[in-house]
PDB file of N, CA and C in Angstrom:
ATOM      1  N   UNK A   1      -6.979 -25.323 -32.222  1.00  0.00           N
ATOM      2  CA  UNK A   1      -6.034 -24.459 -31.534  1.00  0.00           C
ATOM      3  C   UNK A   1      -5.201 -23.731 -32.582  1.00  0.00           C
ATOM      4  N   UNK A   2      -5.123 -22.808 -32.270  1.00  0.00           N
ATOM      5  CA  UNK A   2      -4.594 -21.574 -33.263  1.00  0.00           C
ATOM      6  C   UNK A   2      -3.094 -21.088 -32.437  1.00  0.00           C
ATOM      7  N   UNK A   3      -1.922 -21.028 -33.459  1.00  0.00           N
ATOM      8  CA  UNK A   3      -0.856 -20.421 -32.915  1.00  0.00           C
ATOM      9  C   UNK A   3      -0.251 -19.268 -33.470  1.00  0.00           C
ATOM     10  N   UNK A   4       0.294 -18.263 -33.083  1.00  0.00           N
ATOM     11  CA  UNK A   4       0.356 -17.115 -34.160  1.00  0.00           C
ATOM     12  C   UNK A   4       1.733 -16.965 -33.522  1.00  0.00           C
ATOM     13  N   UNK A   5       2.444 -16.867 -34.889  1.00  0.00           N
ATOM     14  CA  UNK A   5       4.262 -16.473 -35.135  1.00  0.00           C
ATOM     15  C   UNK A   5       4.281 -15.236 -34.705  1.00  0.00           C
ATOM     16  N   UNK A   6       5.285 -14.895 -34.123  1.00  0.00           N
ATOM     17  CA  UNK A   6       5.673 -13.377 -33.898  1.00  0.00           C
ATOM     18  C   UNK A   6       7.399 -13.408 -33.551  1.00  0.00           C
ATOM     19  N   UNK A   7       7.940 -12.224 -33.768  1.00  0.00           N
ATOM     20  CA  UNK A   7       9.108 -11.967 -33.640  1.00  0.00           C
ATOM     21  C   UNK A   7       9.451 -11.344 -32.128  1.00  0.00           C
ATOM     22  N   UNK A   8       9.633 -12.076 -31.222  1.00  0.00           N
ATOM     23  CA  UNK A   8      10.333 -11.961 -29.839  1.00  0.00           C
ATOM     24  C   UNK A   8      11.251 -11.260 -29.763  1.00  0.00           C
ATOM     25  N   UNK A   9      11.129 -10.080 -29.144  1.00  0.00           N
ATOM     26  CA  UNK A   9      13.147  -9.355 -29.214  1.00  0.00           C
ATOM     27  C   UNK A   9      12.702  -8.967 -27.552  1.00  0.00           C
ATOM     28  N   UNK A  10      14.149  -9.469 -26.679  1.00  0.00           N
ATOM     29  CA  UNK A  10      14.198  -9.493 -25.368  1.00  0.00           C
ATOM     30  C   UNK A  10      14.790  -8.210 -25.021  1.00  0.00           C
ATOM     31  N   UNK A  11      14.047  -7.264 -24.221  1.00  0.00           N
ATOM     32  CA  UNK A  11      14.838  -5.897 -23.793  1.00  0.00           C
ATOM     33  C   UNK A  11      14.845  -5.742 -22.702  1.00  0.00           C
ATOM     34  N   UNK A  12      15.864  -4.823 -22.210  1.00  0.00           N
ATOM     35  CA  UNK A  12      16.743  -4.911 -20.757  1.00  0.00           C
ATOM     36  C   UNK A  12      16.935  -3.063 -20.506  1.00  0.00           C
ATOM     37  N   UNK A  13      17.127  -2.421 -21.703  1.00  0.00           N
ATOM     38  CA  UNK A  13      17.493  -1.234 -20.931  1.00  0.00           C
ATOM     39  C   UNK A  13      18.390  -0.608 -21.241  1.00  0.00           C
ATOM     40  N   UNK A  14      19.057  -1.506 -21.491  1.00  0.00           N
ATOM     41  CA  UNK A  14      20.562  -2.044 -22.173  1.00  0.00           C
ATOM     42  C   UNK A  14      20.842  -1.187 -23.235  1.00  0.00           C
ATOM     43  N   UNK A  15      22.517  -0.468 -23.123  1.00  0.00           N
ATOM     44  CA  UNK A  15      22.814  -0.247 -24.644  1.00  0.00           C
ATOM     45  C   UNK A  15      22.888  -0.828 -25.990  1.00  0.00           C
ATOM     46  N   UNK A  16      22.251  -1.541 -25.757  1.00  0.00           N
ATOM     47  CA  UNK A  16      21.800  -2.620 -26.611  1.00  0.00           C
ATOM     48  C   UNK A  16      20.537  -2.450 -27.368  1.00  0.00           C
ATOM     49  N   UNK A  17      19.464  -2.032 -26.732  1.00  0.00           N
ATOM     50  CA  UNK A  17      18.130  -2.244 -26.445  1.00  0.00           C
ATOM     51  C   UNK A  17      17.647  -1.679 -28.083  1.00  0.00           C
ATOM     52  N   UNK A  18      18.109  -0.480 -28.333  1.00  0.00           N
ATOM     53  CA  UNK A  18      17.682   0.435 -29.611  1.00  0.00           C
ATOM     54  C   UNK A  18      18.059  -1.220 -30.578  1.00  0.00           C
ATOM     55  N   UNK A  19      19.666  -1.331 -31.006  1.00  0.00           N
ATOM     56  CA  UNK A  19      19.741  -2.368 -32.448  1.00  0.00           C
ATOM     57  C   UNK A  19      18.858  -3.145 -32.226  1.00  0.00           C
ATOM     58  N   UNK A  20      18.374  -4.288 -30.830  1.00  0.00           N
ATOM     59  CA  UNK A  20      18.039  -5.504 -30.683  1.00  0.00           C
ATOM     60  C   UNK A  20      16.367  -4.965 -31.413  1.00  0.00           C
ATOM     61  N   UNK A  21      16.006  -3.811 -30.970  1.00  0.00           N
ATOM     62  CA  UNK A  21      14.328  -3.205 -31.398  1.00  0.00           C
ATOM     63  C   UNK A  21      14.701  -2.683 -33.170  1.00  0.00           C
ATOM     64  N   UNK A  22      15.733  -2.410 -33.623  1.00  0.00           N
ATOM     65  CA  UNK A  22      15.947  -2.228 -35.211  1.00  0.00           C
ATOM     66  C   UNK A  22      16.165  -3.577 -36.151  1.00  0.00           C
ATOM     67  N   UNK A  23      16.738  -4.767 -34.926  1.00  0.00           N
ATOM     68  CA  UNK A  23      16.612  -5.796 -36.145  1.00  0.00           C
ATOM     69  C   UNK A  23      15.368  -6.816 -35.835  1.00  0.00           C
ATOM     70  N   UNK A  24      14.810  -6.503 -34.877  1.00  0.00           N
ATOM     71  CA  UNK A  24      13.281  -6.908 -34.850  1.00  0.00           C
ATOM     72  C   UNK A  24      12.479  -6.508 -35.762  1.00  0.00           C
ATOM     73  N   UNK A  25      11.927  -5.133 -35.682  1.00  0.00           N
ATOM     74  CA  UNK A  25      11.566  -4.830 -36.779  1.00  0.00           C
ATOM     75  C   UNK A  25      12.022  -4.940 -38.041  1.00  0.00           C
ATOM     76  N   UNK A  26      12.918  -5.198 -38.204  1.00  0.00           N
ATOM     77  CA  UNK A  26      13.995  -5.162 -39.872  1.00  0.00           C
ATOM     78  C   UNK A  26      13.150  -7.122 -40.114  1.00  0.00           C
ATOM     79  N   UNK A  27      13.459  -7.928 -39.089  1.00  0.00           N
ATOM     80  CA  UNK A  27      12.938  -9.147 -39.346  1.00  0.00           C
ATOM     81  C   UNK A  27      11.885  -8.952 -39.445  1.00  0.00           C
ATOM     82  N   UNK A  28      11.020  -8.268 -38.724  1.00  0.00           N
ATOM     83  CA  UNK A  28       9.803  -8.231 -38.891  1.00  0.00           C
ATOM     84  C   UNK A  28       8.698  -7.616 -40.527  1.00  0.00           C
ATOM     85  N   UNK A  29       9.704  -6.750 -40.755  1.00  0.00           N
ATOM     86  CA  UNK A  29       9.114  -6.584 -41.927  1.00  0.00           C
ATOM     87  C   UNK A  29       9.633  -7.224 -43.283  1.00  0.00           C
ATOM     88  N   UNK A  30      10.552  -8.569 -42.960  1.00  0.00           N
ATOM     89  CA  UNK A  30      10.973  -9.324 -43.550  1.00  0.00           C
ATOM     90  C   UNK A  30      10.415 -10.266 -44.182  1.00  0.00           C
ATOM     91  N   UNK A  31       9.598 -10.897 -42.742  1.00  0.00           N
ATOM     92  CA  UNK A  31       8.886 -12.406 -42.416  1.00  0.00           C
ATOM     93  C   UNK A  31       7.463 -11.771 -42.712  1.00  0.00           C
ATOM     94  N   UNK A  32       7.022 -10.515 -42.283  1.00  0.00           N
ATOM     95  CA  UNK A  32       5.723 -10.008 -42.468  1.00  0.00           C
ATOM     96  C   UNK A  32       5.295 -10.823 -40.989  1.00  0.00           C
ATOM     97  N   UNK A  33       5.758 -10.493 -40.045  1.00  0.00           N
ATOM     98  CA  UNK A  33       5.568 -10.982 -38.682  1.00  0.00           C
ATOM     99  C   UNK A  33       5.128  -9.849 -37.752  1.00  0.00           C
ATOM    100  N   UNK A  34       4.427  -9.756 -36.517  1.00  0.00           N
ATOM    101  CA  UNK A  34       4.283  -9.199 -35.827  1.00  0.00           C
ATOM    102  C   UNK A  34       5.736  -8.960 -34.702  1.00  0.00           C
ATOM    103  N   UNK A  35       5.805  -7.798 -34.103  1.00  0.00           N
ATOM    104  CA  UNK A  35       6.996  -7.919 -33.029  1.00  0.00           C
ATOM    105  C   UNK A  35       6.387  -8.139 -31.457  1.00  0.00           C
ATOM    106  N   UNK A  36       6.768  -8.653 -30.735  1.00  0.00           N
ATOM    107  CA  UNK A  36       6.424  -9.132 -29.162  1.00  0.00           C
ATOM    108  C   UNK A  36       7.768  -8.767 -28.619  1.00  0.00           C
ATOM    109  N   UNK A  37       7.614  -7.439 -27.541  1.00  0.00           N
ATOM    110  CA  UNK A  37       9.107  -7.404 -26.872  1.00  0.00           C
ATOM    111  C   UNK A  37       8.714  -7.498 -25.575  1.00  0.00           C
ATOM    112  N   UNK A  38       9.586  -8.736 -25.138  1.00  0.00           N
ATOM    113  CA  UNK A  38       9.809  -8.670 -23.925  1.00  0.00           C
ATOM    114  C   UNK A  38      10.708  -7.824 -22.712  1.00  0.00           C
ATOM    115  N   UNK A  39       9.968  -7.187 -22.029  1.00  0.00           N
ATOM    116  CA  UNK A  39      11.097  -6.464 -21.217  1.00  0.00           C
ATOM    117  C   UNK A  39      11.573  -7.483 -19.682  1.00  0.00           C
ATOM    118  N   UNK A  40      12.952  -7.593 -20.036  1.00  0.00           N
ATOM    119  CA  UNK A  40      13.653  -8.124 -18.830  1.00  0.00           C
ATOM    120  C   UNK A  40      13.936  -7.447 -17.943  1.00  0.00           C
ATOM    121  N   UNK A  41      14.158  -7.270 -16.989  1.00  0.00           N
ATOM    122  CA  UNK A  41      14.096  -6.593 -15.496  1.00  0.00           C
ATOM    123  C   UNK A  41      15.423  -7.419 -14.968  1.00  0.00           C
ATOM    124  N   UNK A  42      15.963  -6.834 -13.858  1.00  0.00           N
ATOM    125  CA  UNK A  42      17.195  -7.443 -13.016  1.00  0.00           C
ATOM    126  C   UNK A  42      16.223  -7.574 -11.737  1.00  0.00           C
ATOM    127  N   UNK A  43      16.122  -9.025 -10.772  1.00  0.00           N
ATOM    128  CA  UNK A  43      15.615  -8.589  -9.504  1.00  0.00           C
ATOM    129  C   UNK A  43      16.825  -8.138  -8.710  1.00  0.00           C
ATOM    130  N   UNK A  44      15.938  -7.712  -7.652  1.00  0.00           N
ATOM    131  CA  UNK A  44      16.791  -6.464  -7.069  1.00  0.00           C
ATOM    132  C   UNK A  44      17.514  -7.600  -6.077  1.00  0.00           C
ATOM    133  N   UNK A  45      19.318  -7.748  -5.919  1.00  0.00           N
ATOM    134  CA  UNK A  45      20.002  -8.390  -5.213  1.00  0.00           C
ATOM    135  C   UNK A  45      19.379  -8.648  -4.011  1.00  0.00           C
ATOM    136  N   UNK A  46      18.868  -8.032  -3.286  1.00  0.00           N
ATOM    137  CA  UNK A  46      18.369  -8.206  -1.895  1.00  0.00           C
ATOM    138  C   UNK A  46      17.076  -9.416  -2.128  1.00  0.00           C
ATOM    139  N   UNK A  47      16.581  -9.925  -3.112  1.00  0.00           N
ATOM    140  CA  UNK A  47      15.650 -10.859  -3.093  1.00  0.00           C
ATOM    141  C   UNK A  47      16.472 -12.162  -3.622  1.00  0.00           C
ATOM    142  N   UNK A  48      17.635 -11.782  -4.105  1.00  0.00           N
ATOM    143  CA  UNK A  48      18.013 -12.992  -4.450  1.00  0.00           C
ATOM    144  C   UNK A  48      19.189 -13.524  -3.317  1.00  0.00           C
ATOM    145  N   UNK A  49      19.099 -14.615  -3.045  1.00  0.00           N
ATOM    146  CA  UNK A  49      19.460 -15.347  -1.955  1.00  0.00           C
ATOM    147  C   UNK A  49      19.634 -16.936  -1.955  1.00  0.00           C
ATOM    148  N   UNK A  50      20.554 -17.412  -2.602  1.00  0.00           N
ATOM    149  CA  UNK A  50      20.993 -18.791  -2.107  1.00  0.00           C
ATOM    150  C   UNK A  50      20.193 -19.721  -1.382  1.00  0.00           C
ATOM    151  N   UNK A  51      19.291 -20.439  -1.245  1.00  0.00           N
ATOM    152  CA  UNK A  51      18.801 -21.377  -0.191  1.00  0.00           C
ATOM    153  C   UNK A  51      18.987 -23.113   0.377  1.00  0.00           C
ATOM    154  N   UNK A  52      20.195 -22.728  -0.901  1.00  0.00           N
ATOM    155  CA  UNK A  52      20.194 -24.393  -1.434  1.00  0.00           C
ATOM    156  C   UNK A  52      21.093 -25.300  -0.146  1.00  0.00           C
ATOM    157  N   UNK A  53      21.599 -24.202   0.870  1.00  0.00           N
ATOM    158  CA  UNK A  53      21.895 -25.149   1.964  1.00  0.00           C
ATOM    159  C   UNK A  53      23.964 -25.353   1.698  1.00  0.00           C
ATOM    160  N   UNK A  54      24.298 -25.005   0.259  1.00  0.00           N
ATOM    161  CA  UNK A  54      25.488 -25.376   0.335  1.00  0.00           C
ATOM    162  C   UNK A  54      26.224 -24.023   0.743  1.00  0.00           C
ATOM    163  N   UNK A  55      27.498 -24.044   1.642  1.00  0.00           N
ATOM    164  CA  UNK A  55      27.745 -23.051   1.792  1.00  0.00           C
ATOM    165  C   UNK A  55      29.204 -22.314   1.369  1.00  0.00           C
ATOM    166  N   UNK A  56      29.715 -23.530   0.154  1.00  0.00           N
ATOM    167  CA  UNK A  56      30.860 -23.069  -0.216  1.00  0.00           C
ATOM    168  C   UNK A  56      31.886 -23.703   0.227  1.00  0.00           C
ATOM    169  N   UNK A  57      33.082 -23.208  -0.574  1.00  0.00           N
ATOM    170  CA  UNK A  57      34.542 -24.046  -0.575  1.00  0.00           C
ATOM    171  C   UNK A  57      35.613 -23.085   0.452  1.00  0.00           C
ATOM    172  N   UNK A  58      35.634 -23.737   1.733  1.00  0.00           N
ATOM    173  CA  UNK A  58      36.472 -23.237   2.595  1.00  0.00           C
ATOM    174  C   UNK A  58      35.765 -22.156   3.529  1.00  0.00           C
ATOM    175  N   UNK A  59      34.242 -22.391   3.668  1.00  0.00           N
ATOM    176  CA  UNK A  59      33.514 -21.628   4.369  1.00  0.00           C
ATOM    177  C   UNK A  59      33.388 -22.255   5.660  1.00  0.00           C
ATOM    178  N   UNK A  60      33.654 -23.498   6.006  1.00  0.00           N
ATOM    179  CA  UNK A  60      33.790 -23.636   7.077  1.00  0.00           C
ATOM    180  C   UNK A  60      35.018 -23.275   7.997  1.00  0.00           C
ATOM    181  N   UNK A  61      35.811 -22.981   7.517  1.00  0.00           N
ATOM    182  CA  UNK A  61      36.936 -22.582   7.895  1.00  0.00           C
ATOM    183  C   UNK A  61      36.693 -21.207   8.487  1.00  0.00           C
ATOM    184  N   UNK A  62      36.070 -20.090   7.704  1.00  0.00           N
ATOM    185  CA  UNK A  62      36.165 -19.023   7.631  1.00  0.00           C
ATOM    186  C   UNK A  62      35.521 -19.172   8.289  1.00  0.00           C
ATOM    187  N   UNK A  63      33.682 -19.515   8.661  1.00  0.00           N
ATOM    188  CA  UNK A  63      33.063 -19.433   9.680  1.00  0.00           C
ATOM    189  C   UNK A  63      33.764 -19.930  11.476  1.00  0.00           C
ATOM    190  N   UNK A  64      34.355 -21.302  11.702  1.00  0.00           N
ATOM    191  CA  UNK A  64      35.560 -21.338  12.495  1.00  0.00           C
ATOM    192  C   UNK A  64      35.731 -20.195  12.585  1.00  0.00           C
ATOM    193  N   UNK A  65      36.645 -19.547  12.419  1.00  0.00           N
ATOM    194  CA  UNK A  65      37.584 -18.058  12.234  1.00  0.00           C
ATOM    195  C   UNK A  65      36.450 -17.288  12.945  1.00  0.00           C
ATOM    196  N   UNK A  66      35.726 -16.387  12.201  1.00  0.00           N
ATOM    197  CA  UNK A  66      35.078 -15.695  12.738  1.00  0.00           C
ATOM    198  C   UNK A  66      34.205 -16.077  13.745  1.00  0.00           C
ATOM    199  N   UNK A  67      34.148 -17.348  13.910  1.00  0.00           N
ATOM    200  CA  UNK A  67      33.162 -17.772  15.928  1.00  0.00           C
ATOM    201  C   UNK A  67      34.174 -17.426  16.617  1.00  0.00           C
ATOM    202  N   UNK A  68      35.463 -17.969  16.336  1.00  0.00           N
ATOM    203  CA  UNK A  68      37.034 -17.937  17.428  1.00  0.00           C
ATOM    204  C   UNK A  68      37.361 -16.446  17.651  1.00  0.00           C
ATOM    205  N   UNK A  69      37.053 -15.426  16.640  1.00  0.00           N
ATOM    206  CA  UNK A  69      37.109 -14.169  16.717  1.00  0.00           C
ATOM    207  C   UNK A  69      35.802 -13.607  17.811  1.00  0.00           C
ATOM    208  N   UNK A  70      34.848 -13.691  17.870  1.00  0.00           N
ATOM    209  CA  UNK A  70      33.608 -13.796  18.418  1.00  0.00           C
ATOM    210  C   UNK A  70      33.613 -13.684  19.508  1.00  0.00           C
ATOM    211  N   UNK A  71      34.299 -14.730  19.761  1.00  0.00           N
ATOM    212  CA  UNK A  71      34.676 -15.513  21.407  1.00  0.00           C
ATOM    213  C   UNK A  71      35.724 -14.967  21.598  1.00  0.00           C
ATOM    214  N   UNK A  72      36.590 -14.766  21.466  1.00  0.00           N
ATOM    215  CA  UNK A  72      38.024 -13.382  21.940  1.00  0.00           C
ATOM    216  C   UNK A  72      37.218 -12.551  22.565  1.00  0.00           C
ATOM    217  N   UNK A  73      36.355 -12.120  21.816  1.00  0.00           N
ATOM    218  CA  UNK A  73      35.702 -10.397  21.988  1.00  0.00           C
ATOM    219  C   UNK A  73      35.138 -10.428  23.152  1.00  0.00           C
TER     220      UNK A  73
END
């Protein structure tokens, strides 16, 4: 089994993105390494979603509240 070194630099998009790709390469032609960039992505809020069942500090309260509001209406 064969493993081959390379220099990882993580990119986003980011004003960042240019230095993080200048000191990759700068390492890279340091170490005499190859560069591997990963591009990171944001998922899009609407897929991310809580499932874990807990629903927070003083959310029962608030839920209360808004059924009692509910039921007024």
């Amino acid at each position: 089994m064969t493993t081959q070194q390379h220099i990882l630099a993580c990119i986003d998009g980011s004003a960042v993105t240019e230095s993080v790709c200048d000191y990759a390469a700068w390492y890279a032609s340091r170490l005499g390494l190859p560069v591997a960039l990963l591009n990171v992505i944001d998922v899009p809020a609407s897929t991310r979603r809580d499932l874990s069942g807990a629903i927070g500090i003083n959310s029962r309260q608030v839920l209360l509240e808004e059924l009692t509001q509910l039921d007024e209406q």
